[in-house]
Protein backbone atom coordinates (compact mmCIF):
# COMPACT_ATOMS: atom_id res chain seq x y z
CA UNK A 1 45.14 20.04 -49.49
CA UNK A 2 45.33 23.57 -48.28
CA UNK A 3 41.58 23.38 -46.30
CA UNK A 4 42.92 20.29 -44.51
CA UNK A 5 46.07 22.20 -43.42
CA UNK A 6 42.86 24.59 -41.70
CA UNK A 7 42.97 23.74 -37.82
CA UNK A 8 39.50 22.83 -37.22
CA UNK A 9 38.46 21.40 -41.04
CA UNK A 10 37.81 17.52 -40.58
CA UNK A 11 35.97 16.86 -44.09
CA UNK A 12 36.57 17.73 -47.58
CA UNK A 13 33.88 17.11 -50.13
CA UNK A 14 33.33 17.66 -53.81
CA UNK A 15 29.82 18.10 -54.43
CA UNK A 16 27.04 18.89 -57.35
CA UNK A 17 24.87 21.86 -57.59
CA UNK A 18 26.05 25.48 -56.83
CA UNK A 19 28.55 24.79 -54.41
CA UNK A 20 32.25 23.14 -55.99
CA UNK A 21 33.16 22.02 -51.96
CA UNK A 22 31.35 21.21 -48.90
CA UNK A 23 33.82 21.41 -45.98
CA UNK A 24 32.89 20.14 -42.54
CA UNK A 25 34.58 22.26 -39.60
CA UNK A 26 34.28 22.50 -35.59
CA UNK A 27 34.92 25.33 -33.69
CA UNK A 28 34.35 26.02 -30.12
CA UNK A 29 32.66 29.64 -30.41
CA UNK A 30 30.96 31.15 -33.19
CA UNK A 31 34.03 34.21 -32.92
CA UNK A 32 36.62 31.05 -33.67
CA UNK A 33 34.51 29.77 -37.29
CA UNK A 34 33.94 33.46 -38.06
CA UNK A 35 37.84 33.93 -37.97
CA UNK A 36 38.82 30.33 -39.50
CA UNK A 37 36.43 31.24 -42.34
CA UNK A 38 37.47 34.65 -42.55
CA UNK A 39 41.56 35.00 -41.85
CA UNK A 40 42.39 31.43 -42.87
CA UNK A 41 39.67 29.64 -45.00
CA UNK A 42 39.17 33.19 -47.61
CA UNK A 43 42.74 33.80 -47.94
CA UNK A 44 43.11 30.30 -49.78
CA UNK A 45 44.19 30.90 -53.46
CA UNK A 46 41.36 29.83 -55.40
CA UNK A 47 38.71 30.33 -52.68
CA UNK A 48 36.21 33.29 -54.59
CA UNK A 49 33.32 33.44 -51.81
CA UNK A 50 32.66 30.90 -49.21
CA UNK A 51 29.03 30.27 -47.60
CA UNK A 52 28.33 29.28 -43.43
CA UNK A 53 25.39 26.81 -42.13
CA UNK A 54 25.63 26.36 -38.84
CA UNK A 55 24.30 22.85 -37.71
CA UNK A 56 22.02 22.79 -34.96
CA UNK A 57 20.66 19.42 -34.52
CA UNK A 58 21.34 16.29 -35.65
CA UNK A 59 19.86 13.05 -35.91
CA UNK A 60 21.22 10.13 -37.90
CA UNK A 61 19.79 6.96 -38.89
CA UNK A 62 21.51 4.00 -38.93
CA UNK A 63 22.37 2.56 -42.63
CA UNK A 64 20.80 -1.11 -42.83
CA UNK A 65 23.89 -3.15 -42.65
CA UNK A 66 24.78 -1.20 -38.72
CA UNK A 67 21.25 -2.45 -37.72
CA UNK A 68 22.16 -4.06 -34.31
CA UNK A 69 19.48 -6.91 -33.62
């Protein structure tokens, strides 16, 4: 509840493997994410280290049932 209250978080998951949370954000500048991340996300209680990838591309493929025809 607390990331979501983070201006620029838009999704929250819980995932396997060595990361508890994946959380999607936006920023406009790399300076904005570096200060969400730093003065907002890491001052969470309960938040021990966080982790940055920084999406460059993306391509998507359509799931079966969105096939237009």
């Amino acid at each position: 509840d607390e990331l979501f209250k983070v201006n620029g978080v838009r999704e929250i998951a819980e995932v396997t493997g060595r990361f508890d949370i994946l959380v999607t954000m936006y920023a406009k500048t790399l300076d904005e994410m570096h200060k969400l991340v730093s003065d907002k996300i890491g001052l969470i209680d309960g938040v021990i280290s966080s982790e940055s990838f920084i999406e460059m591309k993306t391509r998507t493929k359509p799931l079966p049932y969105m096939t237009l025809k």
